[in-house]
C-alpha atoms as a PDB file:
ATOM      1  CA  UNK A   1      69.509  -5.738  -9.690  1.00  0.00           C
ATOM      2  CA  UNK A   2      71.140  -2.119  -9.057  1.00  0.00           C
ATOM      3  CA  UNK A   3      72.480  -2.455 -12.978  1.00  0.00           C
ATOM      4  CA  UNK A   4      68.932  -2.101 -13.812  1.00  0.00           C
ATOM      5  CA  UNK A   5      67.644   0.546 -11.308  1.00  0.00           C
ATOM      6  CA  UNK A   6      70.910   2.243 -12.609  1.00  0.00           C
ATOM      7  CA  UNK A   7      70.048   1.745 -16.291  1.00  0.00           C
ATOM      8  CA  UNK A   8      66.464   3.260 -15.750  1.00  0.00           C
ATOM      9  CA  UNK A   9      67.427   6.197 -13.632  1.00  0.00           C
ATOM     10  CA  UNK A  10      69.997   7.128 -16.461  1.00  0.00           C
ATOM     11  CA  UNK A  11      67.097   6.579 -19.058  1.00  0.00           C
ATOM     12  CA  UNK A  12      64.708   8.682 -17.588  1.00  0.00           C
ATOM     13  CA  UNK A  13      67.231  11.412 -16.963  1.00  0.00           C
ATOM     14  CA  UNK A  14      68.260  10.959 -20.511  1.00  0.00           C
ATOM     15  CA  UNK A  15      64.599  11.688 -21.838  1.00  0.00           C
ATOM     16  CA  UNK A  16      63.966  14.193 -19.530  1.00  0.00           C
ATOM     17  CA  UNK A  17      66.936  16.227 -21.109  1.00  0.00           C
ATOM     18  CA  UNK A  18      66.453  15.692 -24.646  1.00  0.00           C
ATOM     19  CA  UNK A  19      62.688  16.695 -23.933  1.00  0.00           C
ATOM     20  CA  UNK A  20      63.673  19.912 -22.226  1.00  0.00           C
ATOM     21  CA  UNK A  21      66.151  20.581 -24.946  1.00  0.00           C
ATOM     22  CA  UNK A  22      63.145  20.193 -27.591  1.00  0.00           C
ATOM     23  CA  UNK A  23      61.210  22.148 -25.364  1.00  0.00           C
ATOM     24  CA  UNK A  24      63.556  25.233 -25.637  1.00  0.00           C
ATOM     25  CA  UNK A  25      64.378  24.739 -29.251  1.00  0.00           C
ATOM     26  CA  UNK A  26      60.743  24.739 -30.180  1.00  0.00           C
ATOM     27  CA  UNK A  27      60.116  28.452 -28.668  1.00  0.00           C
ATOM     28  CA  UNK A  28      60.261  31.295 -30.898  1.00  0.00           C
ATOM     29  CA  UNK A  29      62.215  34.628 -29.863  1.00  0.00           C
ATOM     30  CA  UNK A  30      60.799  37.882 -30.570  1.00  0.00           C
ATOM     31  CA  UNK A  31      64.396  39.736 -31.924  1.00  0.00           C
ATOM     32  CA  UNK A  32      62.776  43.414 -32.636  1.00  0.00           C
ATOM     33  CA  UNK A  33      61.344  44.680 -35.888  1.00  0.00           C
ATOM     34  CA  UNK A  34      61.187  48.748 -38.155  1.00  0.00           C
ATOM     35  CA  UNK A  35      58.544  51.278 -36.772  1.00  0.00           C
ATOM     36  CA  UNK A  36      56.156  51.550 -40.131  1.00  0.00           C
ATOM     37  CA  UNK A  37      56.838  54.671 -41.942  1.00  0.00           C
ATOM     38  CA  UNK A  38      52.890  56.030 -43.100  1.00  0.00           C
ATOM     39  CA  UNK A  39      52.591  57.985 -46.142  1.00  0.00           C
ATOM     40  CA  UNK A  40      49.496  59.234 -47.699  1.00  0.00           C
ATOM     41  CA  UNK A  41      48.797  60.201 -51.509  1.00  0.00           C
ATOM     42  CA  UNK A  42      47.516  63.788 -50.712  1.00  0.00           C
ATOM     43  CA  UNK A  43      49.454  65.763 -48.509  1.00  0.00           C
ATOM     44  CA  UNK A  44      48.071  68.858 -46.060  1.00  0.00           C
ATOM     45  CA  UNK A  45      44.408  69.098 -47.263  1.00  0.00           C
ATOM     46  CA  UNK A  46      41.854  66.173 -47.416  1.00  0.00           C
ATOM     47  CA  UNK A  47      38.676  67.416 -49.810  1.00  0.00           C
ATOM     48  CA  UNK A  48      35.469  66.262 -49.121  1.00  0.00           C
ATOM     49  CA  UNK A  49      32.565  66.441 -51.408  1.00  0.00           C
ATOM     50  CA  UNK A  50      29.127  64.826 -51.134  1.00  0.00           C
ATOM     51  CA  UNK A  51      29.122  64.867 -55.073  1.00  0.00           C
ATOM     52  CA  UNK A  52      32.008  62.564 -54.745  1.00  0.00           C
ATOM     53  CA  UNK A  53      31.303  60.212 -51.810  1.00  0.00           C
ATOM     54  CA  UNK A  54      32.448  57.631 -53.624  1.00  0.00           C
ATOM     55  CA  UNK A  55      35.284  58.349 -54.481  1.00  0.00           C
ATOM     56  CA  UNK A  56      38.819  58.087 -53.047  1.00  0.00           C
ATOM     57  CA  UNK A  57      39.005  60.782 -50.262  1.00  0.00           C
ATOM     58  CA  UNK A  58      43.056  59.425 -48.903  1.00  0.00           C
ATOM     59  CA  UNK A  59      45.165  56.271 -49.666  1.00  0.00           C
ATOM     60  CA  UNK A  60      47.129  55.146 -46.446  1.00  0.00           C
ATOM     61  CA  UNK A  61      50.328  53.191 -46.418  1.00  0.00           C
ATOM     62  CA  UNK A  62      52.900  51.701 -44.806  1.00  0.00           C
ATOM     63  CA  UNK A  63      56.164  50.100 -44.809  1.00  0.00           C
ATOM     64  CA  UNK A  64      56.457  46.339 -43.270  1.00  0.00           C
ATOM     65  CA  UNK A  65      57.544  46.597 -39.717  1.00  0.00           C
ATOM     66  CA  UNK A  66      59.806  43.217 -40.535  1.00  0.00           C
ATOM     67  CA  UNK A  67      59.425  41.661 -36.898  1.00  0.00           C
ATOM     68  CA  UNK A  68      62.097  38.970 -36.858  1.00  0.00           C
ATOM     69  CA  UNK A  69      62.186  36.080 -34.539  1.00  0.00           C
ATOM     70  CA  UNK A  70      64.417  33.236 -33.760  1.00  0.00           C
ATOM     71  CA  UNK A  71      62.469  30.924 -35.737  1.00  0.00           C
ATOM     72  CA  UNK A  72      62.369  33.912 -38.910  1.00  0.00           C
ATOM     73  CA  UNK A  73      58.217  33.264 -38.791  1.00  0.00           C
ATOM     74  CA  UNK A  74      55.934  35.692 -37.388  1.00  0.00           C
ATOM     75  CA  UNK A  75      55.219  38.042 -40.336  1.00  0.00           C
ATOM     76  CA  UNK A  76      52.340  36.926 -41.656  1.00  0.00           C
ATOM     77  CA  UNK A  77      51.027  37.342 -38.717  1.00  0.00           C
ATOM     78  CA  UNK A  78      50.808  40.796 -38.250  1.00  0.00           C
ATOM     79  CA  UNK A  79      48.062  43.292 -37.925  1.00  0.00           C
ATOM     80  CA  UNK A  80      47.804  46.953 -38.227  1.00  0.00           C
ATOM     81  CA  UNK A  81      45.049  49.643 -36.593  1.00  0.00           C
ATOM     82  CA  UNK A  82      44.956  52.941 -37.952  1.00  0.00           C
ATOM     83  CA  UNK A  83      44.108  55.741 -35.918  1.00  0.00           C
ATOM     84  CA  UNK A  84      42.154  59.358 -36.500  1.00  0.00           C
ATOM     85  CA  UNK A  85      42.272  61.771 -34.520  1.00  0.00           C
ATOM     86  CA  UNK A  86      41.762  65.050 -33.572  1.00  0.00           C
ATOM     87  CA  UNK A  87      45.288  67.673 -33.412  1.00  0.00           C
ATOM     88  CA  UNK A  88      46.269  67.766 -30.074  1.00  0.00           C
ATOM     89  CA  UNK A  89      44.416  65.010 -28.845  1.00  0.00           C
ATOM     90  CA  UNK A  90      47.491  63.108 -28.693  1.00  0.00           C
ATOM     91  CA  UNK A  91      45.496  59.735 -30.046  1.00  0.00           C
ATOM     92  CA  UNK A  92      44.207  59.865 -26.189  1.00  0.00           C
ATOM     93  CA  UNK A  93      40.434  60.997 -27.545  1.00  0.00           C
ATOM     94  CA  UNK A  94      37.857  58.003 -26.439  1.00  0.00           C
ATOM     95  CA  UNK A  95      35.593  58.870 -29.710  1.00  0.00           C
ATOM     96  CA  UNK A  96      39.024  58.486 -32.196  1.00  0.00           C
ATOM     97  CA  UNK A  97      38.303  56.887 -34.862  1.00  0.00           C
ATOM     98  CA  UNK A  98      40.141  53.325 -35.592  1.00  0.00           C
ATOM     99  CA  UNK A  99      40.492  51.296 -38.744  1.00  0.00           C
ATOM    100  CA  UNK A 100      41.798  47.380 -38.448  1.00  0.00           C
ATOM    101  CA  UNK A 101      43.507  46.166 -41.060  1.00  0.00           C
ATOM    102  CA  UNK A 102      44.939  42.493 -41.501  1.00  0.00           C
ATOM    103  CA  UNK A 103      48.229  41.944 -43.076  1.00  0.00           C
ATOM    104  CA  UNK A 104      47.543  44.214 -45.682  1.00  0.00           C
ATOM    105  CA  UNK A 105      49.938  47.291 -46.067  1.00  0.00           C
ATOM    106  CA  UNK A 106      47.563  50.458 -47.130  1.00  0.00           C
ATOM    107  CA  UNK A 107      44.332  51.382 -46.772  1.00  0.00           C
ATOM    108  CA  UNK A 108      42.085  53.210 -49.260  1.00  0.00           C
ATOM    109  CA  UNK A 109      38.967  55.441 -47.297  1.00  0.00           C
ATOM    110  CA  UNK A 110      36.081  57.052 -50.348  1.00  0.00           C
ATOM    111  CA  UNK A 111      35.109  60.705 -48.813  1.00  0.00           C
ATOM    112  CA  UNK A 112      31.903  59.408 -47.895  1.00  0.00           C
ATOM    113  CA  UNK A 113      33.389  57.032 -45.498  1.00  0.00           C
ATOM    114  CA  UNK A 114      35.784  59.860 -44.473  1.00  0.00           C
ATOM    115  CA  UNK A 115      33.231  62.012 -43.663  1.00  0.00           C
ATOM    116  CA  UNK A 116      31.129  59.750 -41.520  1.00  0.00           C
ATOM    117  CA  UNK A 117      34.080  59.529 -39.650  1.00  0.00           C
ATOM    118  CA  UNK A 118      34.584  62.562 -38.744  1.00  0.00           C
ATOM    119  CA  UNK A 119      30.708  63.479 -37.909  1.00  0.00           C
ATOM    120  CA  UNK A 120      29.757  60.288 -36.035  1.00  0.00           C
ATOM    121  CA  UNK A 121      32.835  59.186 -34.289  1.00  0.00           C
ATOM    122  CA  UNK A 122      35.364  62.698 -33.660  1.00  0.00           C
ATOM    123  CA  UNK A 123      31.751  64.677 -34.100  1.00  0.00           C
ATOM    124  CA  UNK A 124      32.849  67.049 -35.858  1.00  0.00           C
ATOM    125  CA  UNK A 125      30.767  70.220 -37.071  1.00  0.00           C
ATOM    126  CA  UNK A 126      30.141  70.044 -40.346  1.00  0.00           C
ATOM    127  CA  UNK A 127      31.456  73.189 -42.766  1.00  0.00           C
ATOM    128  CA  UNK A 128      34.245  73.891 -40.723  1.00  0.00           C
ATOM    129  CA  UNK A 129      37.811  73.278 -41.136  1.00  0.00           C
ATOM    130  CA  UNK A 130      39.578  71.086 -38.653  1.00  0.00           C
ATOM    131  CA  UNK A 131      42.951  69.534 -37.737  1.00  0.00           C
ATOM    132  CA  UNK A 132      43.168  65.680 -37.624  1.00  0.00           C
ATOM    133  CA  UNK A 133      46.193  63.679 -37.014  1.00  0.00           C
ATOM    134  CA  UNK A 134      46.772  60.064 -38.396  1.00  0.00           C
ATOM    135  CA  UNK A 135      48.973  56.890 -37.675  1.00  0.00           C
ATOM    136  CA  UNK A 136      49.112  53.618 -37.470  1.00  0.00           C
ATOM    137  CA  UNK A 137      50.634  50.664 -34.983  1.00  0.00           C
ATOM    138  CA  UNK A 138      51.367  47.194 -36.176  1.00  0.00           C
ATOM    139  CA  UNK A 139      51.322  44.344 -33.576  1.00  0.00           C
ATOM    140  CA  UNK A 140      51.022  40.457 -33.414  1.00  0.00           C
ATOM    141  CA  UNK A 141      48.561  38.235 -31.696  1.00  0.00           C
ATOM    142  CA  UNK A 142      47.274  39.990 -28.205  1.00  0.00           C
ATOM    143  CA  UNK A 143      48.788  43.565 -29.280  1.00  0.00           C
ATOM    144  CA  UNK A 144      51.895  42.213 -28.613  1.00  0.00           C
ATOM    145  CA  UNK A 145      55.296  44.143 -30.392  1.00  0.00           C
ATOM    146  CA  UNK A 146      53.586  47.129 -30.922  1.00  0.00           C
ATOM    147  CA  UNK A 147      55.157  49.137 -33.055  1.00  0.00           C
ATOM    148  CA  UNK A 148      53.622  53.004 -34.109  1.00  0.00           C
ATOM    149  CA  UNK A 149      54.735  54.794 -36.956  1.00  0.00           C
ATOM    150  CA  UNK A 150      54.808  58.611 -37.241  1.00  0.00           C
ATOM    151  CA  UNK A 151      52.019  61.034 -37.363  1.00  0.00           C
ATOM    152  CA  UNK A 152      50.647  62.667 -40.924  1.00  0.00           C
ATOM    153  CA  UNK A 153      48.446  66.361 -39.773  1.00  0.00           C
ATOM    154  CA  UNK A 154      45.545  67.199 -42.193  1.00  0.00           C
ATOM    155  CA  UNK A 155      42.908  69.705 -42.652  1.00  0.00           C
ATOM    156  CA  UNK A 156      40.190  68.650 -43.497  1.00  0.00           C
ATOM    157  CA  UNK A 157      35.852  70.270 -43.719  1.00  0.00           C
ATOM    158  CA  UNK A 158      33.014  67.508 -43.599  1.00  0.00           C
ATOM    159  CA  UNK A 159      30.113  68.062 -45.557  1.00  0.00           C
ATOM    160  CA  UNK A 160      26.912  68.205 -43.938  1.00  0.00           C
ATOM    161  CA  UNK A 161      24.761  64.918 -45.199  1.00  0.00           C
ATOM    162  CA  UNK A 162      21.248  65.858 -46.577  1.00  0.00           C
ATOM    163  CA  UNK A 163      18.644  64.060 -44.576  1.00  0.00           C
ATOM    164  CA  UNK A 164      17.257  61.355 -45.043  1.00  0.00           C
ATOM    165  CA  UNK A 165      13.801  62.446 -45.274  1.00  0.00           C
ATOM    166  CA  UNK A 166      12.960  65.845 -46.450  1.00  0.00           C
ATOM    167  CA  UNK A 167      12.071  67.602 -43.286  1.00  0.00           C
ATOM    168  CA  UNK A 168       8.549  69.785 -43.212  1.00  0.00           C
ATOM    169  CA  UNK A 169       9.456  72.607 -45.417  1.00  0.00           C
ATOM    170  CA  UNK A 170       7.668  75.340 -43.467  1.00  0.00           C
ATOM    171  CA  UNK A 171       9.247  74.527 -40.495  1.00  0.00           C
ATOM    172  CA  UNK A 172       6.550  72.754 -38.384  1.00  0.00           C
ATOM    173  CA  UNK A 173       5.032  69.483 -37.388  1.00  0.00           C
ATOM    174  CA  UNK A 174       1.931  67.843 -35.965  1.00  0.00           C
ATOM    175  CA  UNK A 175       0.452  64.698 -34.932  1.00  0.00           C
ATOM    176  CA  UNK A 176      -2.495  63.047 -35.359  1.00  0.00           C
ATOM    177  CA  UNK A 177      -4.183  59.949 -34.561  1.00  0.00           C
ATOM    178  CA  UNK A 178      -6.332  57.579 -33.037  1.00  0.00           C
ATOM    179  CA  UNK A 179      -3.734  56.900 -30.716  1.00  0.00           C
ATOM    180  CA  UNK A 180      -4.060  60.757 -29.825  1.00  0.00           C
ATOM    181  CA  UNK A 181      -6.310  63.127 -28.014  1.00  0.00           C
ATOM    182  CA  UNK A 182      -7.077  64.753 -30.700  1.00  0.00           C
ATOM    183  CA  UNK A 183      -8.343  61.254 -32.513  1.00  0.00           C
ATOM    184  CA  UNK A 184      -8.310  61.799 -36.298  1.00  0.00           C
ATOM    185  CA  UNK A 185      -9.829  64.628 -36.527  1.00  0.00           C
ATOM    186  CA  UNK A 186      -7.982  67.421 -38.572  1.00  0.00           C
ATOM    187  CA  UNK A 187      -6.744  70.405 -37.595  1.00  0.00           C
ATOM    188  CA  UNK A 188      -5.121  68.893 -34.722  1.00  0.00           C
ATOM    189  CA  UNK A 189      -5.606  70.659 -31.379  1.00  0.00           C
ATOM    190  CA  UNK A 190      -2.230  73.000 -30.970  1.00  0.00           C
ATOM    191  CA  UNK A 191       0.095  73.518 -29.226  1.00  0.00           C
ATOM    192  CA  UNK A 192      -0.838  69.968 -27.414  1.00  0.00           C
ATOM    193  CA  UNK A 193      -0.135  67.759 -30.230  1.00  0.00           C
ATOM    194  CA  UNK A 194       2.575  70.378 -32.376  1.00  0.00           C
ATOM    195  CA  UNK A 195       6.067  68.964 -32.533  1.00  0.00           C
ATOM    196  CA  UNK A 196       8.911  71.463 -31.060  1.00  0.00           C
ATOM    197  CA  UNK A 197      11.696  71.967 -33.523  1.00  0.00           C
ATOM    198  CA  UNK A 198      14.664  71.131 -31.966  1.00  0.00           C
ATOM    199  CA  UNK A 199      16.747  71.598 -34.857  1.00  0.00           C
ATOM    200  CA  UNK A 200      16.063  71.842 -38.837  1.00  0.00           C
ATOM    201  CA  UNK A 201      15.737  68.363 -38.962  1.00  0.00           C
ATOM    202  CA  UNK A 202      14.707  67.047 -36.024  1.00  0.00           C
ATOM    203  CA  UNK A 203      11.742  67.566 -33.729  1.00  0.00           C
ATOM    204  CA  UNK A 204      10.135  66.208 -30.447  1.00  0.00           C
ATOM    205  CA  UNK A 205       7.113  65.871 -28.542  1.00  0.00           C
ATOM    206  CA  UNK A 206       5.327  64.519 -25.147  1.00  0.00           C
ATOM    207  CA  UNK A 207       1.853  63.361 -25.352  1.00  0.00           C
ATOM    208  CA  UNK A 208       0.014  60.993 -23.985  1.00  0.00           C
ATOM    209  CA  UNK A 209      -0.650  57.661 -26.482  1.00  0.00           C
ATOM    210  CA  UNK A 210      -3.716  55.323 -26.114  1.00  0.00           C
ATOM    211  CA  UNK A 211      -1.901  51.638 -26.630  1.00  0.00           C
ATOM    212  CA  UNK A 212      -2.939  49.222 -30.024  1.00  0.00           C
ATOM    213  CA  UNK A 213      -3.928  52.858 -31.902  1.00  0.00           C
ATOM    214  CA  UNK A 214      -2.138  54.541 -34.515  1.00  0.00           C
ATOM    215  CA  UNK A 215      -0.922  57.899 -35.678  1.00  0.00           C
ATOM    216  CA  UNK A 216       1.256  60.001 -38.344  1.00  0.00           C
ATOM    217  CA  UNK A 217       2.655  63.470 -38.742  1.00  0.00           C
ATOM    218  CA  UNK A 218       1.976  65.817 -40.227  1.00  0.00           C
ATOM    219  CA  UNK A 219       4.026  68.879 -42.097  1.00  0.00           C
ATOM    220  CA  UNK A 220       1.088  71.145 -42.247  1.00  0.00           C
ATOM    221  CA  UNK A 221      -1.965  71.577 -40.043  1.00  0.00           C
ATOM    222  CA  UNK A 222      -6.046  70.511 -41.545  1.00  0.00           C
ATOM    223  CA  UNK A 223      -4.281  69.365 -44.764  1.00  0.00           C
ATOM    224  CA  UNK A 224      -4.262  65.619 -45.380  1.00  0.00           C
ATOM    225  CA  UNK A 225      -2.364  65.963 -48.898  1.00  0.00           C
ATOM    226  CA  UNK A 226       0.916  64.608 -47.013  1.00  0.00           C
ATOM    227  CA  UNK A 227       2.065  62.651 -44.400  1.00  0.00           C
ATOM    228  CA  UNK A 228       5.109  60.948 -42.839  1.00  0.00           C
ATOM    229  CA  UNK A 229       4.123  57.187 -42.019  1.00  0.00           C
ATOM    230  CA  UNK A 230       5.759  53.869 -42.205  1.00  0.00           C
ATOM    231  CA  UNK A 231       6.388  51.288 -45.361  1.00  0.00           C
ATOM    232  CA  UNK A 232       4.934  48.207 -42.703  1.00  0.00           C
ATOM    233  CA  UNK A 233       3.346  48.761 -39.294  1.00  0.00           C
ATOM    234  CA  UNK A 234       4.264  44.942 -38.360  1.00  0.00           C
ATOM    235  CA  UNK A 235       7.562  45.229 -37.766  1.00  0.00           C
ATOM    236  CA  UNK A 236       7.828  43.877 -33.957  1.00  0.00           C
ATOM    237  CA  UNK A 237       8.900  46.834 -31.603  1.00  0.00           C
ATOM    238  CA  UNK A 238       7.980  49.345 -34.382  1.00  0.00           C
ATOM    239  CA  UNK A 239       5.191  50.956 -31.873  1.00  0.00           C
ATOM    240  CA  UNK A 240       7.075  50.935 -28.784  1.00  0.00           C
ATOM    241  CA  UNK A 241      10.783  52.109 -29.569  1.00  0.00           C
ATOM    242  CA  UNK A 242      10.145  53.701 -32.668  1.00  0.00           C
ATOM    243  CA  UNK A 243      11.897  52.570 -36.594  1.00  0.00           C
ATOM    244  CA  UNK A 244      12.256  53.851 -39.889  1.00  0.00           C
ATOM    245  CA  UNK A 245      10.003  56.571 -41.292  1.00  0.00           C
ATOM    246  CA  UNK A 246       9.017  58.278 -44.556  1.00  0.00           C
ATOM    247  CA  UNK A 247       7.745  61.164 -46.658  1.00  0.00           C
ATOM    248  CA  UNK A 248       3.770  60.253 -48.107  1.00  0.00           C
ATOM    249  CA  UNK A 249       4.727  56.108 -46.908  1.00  0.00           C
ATOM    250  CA  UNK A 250       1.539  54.163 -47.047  1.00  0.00           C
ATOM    251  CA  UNK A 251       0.806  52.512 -43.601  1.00  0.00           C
ATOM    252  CA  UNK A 252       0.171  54.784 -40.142  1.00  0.00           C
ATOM    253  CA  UNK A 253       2.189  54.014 -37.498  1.00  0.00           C
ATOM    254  CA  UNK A 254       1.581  51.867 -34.719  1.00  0.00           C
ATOM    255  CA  UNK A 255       0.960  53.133 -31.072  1.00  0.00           C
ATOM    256  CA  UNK A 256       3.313  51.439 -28.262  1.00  0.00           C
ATOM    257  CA  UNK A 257       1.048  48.422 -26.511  1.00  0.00           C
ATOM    258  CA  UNK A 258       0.434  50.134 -23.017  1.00  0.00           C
ATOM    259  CA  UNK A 259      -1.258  53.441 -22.993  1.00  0.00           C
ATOM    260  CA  UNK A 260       0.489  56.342 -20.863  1.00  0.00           C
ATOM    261  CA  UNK A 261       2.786  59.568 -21.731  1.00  0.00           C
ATOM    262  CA  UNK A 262       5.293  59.107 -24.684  1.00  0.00           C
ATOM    263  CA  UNK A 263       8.032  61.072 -25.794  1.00  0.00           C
ATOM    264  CA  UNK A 264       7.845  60.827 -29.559  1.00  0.00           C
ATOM    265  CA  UNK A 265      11.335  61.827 -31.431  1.00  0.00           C
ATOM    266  CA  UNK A 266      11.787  62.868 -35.154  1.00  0.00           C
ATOM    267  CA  UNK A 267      14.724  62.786 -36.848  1.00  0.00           C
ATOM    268  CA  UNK A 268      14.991  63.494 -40.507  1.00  0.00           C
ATOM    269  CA  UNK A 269      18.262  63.391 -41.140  1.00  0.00           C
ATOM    270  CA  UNK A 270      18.653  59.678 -40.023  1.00  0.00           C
ATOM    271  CA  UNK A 271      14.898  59.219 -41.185  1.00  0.00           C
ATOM    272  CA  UNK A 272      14.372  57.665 -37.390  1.00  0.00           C
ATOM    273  CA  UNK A 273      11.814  57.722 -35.060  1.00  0.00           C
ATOM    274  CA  UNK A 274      12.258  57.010 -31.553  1.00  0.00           C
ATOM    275  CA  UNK A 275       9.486  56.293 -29.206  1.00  0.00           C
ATOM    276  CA  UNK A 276      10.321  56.635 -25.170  1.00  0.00           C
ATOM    277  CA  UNK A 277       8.134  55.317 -22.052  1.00  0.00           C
ATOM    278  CA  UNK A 278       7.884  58.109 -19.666  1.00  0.00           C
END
């Protein structure tokens, strides 16, 4: 009887070991890897033009950081983010713009891209020059073995976009409506239901709305000839947070549901309007 309490204790053991040993054998070393050298194919000066948007405005790319590992596997699983900043920012700036990229090795950006970039994300003023700074970091599942390559400096002006809708040409803007004081009738009573310009393209006003009505603006005052509306008043939400708009579009636009005191927004160069409760 203790030969075979023996002879299982020794068995168990046994598997135990040759399980552990399979255990260690099956995990896979990271053994280091190659910072990514980043080159670009212009060098200083990045040109923007909105005749060009879509066209090639920089081609990024990058060596292979080779990560090795015990096992030798692990490189095709490796991703890369590149980074855009601002000069000085150190790559620290919360509103940098980042690019993932998955196992590929360069990365081609047209200027229009580019320069939506640099206006919407690093907010950039448009017709100025500015300094940006770009790199990129490879890593493996979970960011882990990051590895960052050096840092290419540019100069580079956005273009200003042309709006989306052609903002009133003289300058002003009024609305009119059911939904209004005013009602339909036109001239509209001013300065109540004048927009203020806030900016060439974009304009706001307070009024107070009567709910389930409608209204549209208007670029010049007693003059029915043109209007901005919308292309379909049944989109759901269109009347309380506002949508897309247009230049002589066919359908008014709705009211929000409740009646009270609106702040109604205009904004050309998007071609937005944004309706808000207040």
């Amino acid at each position: 009887m203790k030969n075979i309490f023996k002879y299982l204790f020794f068995s168990s053991l046994l598997a135990i070991t040759v399980a552990s040993c399979k255990k260690d054998e099956a995990r896979n070393y990271f053994e280091g890897g190659t910072n990514p050298v980043l080159t670009s194919s212009v060098s200083n000066t990045i040109a923007l033009d909105y005749t060009m948007r879509d066209q090639e405005a920089i081609k990024l790319s990058w060596t292979n950081p080779n990560y090795k590992f015990t096992s030798g596997i692990g490189s095709q699983d490796v991703s890369y983010l590149v980074e855009i900043d601002t000069s000085g920012a150190n790559f620290t700036n919360p509103g940098k713009q980042t690019v993932a990229v998955s196992k590929n090795l360069s990365l081609s950006i047209a200027q229009g891209q580019f320069n939506d970039y640099l206006l919407n994300q690093l907010q950039l003023k448009p017709g100025m020059s500015h300094n940006l700074e770009i790199r990129v970091k490879s890593y493996m599942a979970n960011n882990a073995a990051m590895l960052i390559s050096n840092v290419l400096k540019f100069a580079v002006t956005p273009y200003a976009i042309p709006p989306k809708v052609t903002p009133p040409s003289g300058g002003v803007l009024y609305l009119v409506g059911d939904a209004t004081p005013g009602g339909w009738n036109n001239p509209v009573p001013v300065p109540s239901q004048q927009f203020t310009q806030i900016s060439p393209t974009f304009y706001e006003i307070t009024v107070a709305l009567t709910g389930g009505k409608h209204y549209l603006f208007l670029p010049k005052n007693g003059d029915w000839s043109h209007k901005y509306a919308v292309k379909d008043n049944t989109i759901a939400g269109l009347g309380d947070s506002g949508g897309d708009f247009g230049y002589d579009f066919s359908q008014d636009i709705p009211a929000p549901t409740a009646s009270g005191t609106y702040k109604i927004q205009a904004d050309f160069q998007r071609g937005k309007f944004i309706v808000t409760k207040q």
